[in-house]
Protein backbone atom coordinates (compact mmCIF):
# COMPACT_ATOMS: atom_id res chain seq x y z
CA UNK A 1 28.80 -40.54 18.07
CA UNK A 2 28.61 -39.71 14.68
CA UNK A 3 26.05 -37.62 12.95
CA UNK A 4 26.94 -36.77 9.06
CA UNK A 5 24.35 -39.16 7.69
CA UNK A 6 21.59 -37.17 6.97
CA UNK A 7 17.85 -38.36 8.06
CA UNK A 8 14.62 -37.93 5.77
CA UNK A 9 11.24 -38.00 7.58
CA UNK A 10 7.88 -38.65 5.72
CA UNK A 11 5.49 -36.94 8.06
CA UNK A 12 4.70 -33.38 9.30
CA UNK A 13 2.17 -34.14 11.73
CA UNK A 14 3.10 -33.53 15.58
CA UNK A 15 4.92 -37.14 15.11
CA UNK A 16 6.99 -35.97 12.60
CA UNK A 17 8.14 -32.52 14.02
CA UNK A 18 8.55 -34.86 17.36
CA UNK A 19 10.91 -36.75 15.26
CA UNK A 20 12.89 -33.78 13.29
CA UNK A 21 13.41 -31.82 16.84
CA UNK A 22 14.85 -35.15 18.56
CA UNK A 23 17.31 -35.26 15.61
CA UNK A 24 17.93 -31.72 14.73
CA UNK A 25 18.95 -31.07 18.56
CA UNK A 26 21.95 -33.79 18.23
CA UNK A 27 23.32 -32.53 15.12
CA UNK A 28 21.66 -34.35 12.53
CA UNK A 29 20.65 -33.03 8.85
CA UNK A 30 17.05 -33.71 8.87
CA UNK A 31 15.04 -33.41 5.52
CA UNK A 32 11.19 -33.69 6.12
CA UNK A 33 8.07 -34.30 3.32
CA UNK A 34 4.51 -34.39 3.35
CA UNK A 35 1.50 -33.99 1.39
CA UNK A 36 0.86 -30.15 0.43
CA UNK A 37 -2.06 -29.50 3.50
CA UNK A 38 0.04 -31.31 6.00
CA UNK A 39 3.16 -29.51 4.65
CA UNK A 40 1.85 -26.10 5.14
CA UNK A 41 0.97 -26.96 8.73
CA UNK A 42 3.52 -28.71 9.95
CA UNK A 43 6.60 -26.97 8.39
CA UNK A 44 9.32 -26.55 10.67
CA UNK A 45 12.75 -24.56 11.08
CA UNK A 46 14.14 -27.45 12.59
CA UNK A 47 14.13 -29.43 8.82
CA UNK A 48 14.65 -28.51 5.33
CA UNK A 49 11.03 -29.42 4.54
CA UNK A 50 8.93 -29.78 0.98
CA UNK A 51 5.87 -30.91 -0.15
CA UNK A 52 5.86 -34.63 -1.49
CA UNK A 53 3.69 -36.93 -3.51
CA UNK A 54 1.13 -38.70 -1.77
CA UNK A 55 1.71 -42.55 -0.61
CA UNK A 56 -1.41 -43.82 -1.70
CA UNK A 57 -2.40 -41.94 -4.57
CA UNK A 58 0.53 -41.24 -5.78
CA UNK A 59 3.20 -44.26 -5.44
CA UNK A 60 5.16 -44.51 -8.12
CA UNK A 61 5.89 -40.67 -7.92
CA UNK A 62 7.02 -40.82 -4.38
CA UNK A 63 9.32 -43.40 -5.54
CA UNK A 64 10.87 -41.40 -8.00
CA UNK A 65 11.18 -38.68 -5.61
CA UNK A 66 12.73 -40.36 -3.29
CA UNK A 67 14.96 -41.93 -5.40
CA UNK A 68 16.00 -38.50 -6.98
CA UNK A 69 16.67 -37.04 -3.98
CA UNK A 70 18.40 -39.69 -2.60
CA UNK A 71 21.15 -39.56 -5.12
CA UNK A 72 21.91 -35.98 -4.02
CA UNK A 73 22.94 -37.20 -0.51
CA UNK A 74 25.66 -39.24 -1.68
CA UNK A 75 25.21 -41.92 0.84
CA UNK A 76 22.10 -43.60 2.36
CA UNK A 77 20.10 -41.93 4.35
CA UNK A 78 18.37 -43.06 7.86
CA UNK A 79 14.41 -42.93 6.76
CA UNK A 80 11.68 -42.47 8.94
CA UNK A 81 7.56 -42.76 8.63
CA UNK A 82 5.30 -41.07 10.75
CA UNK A 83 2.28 -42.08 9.57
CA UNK A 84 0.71 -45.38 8.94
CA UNK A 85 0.25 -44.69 4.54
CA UNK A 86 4.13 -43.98 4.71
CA UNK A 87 4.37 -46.99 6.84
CA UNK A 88 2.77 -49.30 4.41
CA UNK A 89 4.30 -47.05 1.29
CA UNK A 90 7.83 -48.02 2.35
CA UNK A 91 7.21 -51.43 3.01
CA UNK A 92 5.85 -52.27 -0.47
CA UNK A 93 8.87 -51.12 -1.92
CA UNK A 94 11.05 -52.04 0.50
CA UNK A 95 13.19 -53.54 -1.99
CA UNK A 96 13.82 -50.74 -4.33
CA UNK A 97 14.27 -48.06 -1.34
CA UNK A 98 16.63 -50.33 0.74
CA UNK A 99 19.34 -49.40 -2.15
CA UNK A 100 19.29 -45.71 -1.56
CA UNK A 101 17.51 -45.82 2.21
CA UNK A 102 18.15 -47.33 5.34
CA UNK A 103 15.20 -48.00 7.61
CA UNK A 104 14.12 -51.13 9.47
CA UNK A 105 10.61 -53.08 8.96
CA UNK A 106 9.00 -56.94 10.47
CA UNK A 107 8.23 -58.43 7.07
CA UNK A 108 6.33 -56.99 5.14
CA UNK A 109 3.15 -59.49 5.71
CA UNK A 110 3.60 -58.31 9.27
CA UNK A 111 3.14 -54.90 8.32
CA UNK A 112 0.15 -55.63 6.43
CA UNK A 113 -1.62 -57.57 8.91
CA UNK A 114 -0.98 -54.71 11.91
CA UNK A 115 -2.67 -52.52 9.86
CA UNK A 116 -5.84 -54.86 8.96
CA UNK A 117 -7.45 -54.75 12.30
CA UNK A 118 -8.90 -58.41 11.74
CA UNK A 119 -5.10 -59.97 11.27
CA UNK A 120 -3.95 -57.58 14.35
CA UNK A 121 -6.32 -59.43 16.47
CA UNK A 122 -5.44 -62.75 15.37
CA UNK A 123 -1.88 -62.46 15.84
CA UNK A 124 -3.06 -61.31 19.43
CA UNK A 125 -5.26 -64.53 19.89
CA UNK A 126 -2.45 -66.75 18.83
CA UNK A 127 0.10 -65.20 20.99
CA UNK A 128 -2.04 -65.76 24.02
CA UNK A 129 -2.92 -62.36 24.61
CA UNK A 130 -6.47 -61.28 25.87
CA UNK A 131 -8.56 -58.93 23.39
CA UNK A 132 -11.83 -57.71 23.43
CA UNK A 133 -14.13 -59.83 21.45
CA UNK A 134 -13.99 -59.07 17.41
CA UNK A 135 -16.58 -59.62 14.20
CA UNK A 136 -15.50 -58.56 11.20
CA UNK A 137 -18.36 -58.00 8.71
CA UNK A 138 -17.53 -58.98 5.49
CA UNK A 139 -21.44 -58.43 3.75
CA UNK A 140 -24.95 -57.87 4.64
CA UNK A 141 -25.89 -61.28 5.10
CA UNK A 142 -23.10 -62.05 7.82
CA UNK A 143 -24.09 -58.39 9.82
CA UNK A 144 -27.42 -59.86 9.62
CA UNK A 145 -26.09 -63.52 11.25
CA UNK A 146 -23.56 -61.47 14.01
CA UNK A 147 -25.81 -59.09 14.97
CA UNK A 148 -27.95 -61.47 17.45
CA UNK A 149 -24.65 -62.25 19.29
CA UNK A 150 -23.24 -58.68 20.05
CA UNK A 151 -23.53 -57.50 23.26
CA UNK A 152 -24.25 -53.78 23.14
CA UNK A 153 -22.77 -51.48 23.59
CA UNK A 154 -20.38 -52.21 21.83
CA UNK A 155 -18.14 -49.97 18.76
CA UNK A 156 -17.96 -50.03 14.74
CA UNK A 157 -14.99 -49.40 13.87
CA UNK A 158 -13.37 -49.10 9.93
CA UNK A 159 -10.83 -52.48 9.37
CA UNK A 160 -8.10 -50.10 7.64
CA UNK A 161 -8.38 -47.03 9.26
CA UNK A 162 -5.83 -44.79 7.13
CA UNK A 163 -7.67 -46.18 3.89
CA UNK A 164 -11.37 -45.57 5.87
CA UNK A 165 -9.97 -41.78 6.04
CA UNK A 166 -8.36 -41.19 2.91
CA UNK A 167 -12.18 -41.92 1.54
CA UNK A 168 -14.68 -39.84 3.71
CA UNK A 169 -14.91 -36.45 4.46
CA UNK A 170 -13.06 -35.66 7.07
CA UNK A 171 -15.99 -34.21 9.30
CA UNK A 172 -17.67 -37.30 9.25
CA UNK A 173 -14.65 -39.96 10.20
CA UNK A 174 -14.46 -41.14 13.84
CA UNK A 175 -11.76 -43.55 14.87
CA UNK A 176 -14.98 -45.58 16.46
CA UNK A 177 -18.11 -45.01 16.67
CA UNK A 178 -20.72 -46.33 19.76
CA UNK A 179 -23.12 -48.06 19.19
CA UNK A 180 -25.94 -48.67 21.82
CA UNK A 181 -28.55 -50.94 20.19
CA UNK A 182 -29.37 -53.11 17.27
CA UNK A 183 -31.37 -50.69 15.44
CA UNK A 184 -28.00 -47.74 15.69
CA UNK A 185 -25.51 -50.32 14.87
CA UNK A 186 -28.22 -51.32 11.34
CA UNK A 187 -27.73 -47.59 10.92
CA UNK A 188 -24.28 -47.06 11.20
CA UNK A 189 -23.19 -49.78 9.72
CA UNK A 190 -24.94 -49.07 5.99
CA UNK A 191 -24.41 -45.57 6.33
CA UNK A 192 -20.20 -46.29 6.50
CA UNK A 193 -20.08 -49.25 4.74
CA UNK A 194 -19.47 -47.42 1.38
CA UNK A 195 -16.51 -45.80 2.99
CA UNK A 196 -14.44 -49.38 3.31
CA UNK A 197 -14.77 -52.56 5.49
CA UNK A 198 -16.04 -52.55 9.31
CA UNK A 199 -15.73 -54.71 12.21
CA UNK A 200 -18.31 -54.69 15.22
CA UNK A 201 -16.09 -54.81 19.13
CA UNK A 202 -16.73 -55.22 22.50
CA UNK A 203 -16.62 -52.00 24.33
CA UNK A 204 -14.29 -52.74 26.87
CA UNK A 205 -15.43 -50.41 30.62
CA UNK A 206 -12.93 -47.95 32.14
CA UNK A 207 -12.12 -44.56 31.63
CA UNK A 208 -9.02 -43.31 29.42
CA UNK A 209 -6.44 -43.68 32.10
CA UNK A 210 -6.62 -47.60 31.79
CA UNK A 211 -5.32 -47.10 28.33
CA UNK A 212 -1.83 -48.06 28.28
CA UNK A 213 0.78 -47.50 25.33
CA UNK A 214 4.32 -49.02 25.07
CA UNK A 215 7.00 -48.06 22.86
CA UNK A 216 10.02 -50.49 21.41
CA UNK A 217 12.56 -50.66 19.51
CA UNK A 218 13.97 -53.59 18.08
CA UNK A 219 17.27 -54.38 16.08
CA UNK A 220 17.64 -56.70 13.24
CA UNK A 221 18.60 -59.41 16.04
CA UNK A 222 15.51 -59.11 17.98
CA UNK A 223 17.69 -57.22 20.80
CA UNK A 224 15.67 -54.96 22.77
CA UNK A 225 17.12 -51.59 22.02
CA UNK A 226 15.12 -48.73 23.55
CA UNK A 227 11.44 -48.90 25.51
CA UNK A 228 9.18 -46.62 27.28
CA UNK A 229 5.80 -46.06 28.26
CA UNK A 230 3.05 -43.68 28.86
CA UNK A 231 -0.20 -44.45 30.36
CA UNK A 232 -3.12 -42.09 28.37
CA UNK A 233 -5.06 -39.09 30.17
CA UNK A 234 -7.17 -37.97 27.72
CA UNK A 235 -8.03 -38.64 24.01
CA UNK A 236 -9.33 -36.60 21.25
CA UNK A 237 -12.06 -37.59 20.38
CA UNK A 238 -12.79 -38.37 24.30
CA UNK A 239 -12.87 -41.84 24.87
CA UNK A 240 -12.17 -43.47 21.69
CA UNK A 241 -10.09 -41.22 19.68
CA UNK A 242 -5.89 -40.55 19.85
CA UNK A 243 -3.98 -39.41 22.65
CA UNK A 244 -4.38 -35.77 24.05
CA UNK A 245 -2.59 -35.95 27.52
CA UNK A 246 -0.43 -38.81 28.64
CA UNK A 247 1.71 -39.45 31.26
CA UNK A 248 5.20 -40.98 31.94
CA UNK A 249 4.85 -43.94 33.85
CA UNK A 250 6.10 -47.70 34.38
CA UNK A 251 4.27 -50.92 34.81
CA UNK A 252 6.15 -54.02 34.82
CA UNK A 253 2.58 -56.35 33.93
CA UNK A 254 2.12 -54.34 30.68
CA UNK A 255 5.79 -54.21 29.55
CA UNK A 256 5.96 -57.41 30.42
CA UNK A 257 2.89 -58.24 27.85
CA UNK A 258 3.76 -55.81 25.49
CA UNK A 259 7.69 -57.42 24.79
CA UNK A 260 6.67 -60.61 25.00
CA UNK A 261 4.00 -60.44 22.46
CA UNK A 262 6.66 -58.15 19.96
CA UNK A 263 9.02 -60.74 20.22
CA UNK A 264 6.88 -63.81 19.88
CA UNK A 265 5.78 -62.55 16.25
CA UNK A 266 9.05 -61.50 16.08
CA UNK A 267 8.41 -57.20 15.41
CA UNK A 268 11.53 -55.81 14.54
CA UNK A 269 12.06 -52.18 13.91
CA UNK A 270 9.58 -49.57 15.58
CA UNK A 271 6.66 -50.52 17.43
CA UNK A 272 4.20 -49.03 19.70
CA UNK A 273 1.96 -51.61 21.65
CA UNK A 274 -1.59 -50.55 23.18
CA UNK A 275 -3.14 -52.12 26.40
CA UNK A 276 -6.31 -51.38 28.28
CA UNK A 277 -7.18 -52.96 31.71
CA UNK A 278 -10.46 -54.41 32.13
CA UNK A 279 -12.28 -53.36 35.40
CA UNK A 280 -14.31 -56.33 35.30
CA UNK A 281 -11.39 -59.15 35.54
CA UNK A 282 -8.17 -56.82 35.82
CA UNK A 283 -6.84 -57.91 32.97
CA UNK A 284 -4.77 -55.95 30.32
CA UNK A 285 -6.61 -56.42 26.85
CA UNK A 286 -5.19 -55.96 23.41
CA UNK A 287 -5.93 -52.53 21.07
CA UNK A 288 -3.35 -52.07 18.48
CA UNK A 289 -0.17 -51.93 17.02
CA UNK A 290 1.57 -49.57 14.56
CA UNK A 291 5.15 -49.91 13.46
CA UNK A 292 6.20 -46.51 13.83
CA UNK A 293 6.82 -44.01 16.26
CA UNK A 294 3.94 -42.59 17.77
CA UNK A 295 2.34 -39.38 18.28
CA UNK A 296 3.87 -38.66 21.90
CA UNK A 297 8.13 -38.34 20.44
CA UNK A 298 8.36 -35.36 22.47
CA UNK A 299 7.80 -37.52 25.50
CA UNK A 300 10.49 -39.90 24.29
CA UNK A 301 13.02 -37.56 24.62
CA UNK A 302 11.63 -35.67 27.93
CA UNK A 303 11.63 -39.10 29.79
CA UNK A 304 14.91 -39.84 28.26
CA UNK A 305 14.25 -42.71 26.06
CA UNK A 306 14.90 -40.82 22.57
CA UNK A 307 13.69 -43.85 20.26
CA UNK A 308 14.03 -41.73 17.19
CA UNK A 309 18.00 -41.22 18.28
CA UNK A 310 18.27 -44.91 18.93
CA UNK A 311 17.09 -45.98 15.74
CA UNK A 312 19.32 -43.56 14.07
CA UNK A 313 22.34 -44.82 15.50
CA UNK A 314 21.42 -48.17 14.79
CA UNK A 315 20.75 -47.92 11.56
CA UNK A 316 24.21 -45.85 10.83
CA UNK A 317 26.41 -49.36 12.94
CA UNK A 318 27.12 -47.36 15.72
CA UNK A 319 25.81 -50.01 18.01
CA UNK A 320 23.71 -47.74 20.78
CA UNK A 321 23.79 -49.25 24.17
CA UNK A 322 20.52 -50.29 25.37
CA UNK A 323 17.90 -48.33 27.15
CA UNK A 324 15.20 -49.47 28.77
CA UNK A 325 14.97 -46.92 32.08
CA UNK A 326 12.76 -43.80 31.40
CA UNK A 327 12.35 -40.75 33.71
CA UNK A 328 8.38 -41.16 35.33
CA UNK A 329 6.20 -38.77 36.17
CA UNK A 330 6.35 -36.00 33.37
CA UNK A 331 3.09 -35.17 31.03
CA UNK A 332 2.49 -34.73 27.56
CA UNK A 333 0.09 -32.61 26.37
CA UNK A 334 -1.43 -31.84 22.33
CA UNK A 335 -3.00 -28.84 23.85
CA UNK A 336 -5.55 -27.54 21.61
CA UNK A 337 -6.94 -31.16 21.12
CA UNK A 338 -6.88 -31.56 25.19
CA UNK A 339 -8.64 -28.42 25.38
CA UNK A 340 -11.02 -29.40 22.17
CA UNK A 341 -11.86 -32.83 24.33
CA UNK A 342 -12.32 -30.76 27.23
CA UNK A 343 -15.22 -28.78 25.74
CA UNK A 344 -16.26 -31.80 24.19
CA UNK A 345 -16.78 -33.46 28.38
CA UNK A 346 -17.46 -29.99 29.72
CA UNK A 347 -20.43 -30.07 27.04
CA UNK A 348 -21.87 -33.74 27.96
CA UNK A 349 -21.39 -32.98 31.94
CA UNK A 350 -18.02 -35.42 32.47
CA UNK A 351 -15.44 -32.43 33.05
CA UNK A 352 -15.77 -29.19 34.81
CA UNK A 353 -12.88 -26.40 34.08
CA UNK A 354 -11.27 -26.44 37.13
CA UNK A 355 -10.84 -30.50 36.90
CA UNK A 356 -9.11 -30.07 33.51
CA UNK A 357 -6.82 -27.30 34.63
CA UNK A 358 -5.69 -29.67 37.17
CA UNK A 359 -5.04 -32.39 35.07
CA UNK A 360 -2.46 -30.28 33.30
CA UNK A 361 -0.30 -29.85 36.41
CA UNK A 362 2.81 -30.87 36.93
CA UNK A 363 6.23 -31.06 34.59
CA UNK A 364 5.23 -31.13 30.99
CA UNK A 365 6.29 -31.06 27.24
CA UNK A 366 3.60 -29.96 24.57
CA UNK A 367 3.57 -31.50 21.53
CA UNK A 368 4.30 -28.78 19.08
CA UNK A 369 4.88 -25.71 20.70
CA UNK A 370 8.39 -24.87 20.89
CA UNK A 371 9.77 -21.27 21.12
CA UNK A 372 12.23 -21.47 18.86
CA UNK A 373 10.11 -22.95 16.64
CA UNK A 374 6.32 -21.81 17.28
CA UNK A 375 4.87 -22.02 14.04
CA UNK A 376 3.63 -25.48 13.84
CA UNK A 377 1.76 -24.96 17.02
CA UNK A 378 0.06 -21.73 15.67
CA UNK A 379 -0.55 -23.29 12.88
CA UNK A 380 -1.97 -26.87 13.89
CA UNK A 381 -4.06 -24.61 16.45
CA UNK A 382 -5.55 -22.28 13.57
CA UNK A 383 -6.55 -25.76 11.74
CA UNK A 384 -7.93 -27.47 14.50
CA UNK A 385 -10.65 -24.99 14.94
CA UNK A 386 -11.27 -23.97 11.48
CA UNK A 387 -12.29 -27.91 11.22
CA UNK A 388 -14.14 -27.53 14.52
CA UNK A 389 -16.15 -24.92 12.74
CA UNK A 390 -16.51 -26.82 9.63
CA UNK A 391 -18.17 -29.36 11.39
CA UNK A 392 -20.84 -27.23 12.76
């Protein structure tokens, strides 16, 4: 295979180190960018890495940056986003960065709608697939009208989450918040409403590990390149927040959901697809899509379904052969938010210590820590708890 194209990833989160180290380690020249904070976190040995203009603040400078720095490679580079704002950033201008970048999107009304919560769930409905019931709130007088047919509990959640927490503080954003009775929800809802639009959900039972995730790729043609799947352990925040410890797994019912539904809106590109079986009926129900790679890369490669790899190869015409059989049975762990959600259960009596120690057993890849390339783990670890401590 060849590998002098180079690659440029927008994102230094754990997602985006997951995705320079899968590259890096087959020979690839990886160049990686993110905002300054992010930046000084998630720098990493394994790209040359700088500090970039922001996606939603600052478009037209990213474009120009990109542009500029493009022209230095002398060819088109393989681009990647691991974040939803670069998600939606390239897509915009999708038509000026396809002349210097090559990356693969759905159209880009498809992009927009998986990241308005309300459009996600009625591409879901009209697809067949079972979801949890929805309201969006638009104003006051409609929260007022919904409110008498909620069951509670039930969750408030923002519509655009990325925009939701680009505009509060950070110590106050919660991916979803749960709400027990009429009078909370009243609360809630006018004390977040400022912060962008809401939608009211049915909390759907079951603990964390009936949370399902499945990861595709798809080529131009709608040809199945690369899948995998991880079943979620724990989250961070617990029970409604992202993945902390997942596991490697298979099950044909949710892959068999999860494709159908990609190709039936026809989802090219990237895509991870989120599931969560209902105790009540059985039934798998609908949470999400993004059209990126997701948080867990590391696992990618440890199961042996390296999506970042496939996409590059793709992407470059070297026609990778299709894989769709992933190794089963190894964890992933973001330790210091696993721990963090640990203290969080230990606190409200769901976990005791030696129940969590167990549930890190077994063959395992962390999501940052590498040693030959610690740093990022030190310092994601050092930032996690100075914002622990913030919020106290």
């Amino acid at each position: 295979m060849q590998h002098d194209v180079p690659a440029v990833v927008l994102d230094l989160s754990a997602t985006g180190i997951g995705i320079v180290r899968s590259l890096a380690k087959k020979g690839i020249k990886v160049y990686a960018f993110d905002t300054k904070g992010k930046y000084e976190i998630g720098k990493t040995r394994f790209a040359t890495c700088g500090i970039c203009p922001n996606p939603v603040s600052e478009g037209a400078a990213l474009i120009l940056f990109l542009t500029r720095m493009a022209q230095k490679f002398g060819q088109k580079a393989v681009l990647y986003a691991g974040s939803d704002d670069f998600v939606q950033f390239i897509s915009k201008n999708r038509f000026v960065l396809s002349h210097y970048y090559r990356f693969l999107l759905p159209k880009h009304t498809l992009v927009e709608a998986v990241l308005d919560k309300r459009l996600t769930y009625e591409l879901a409905l009209k697809s067949n697939v079972p979801c949890p019931k929805t309201y969006a709130i638009n104003n006051e007088e409609q929260f007022e009208q919904i409110i008498h047919q909620i069951t509670f509990p039930c969750i408030l959640k923002p519509v655009h989450s990325s925009h939701f927490r680009s505009n509060i503080d950070h110590r106050l954003y919660k991916k979803a918040i749960v709400i027990e009775q009429p009078s909370q929800l009243r609360e809630e809802y006018l004390f977040y409403r400022p912060f962008g639009e809401l939608m009211v959900q049915e909390v759907i039972p079951g603990d964390e590990d009936c949370i399902y995730s499945v990861k595709t790729f798809f080529d131009e043609q709608m040809n199945l390149i690369g899948i995998w799947m991880n079943q979620k352990l724990h989250q961070f925040p617990p029970h409604f927040g992202s993945t902390a410890l997942a596991l490697s797994i298979r099950d044909e019912e949710v892959i068999q959901l999860a494709t159908t539904f990609l190709k039936d809106i026809q989802f090219k590109g990237l895509a991870i697809a989120e599931f969560k079986r209902d105790p009540r009926d059985g039934k798998l129900k609908f949470i999400e899509i993004n059209s990126r790679i997701g948080l867990t890369q590391a696992l990618s490669m440890a199961c042996g379904v390296n999506l970042a790899y496939l996409y590059y190869l793709s992407l470059t015409g070297q026609n990778p052969a299709p894989v769709t059989v992933q190794k089963e049975g190894v964890k992933w762990v973001y330790f210091v938010r696993d721990f963090l959600s640990f203290r969080q259960k230990q606190k409200n009596g769901e976990m005791r210590f030696l129940e969590w120690v167990k549930s890190l057993s077994g063959k395992k890849v962390e999501a940052l820590f590498a040693w030959n390339d610690p740093l990022p783990f030190v310092r994601s670890f050092v930032s996690h708890l100075r914002n622990l401590w913030g919020r106290k």
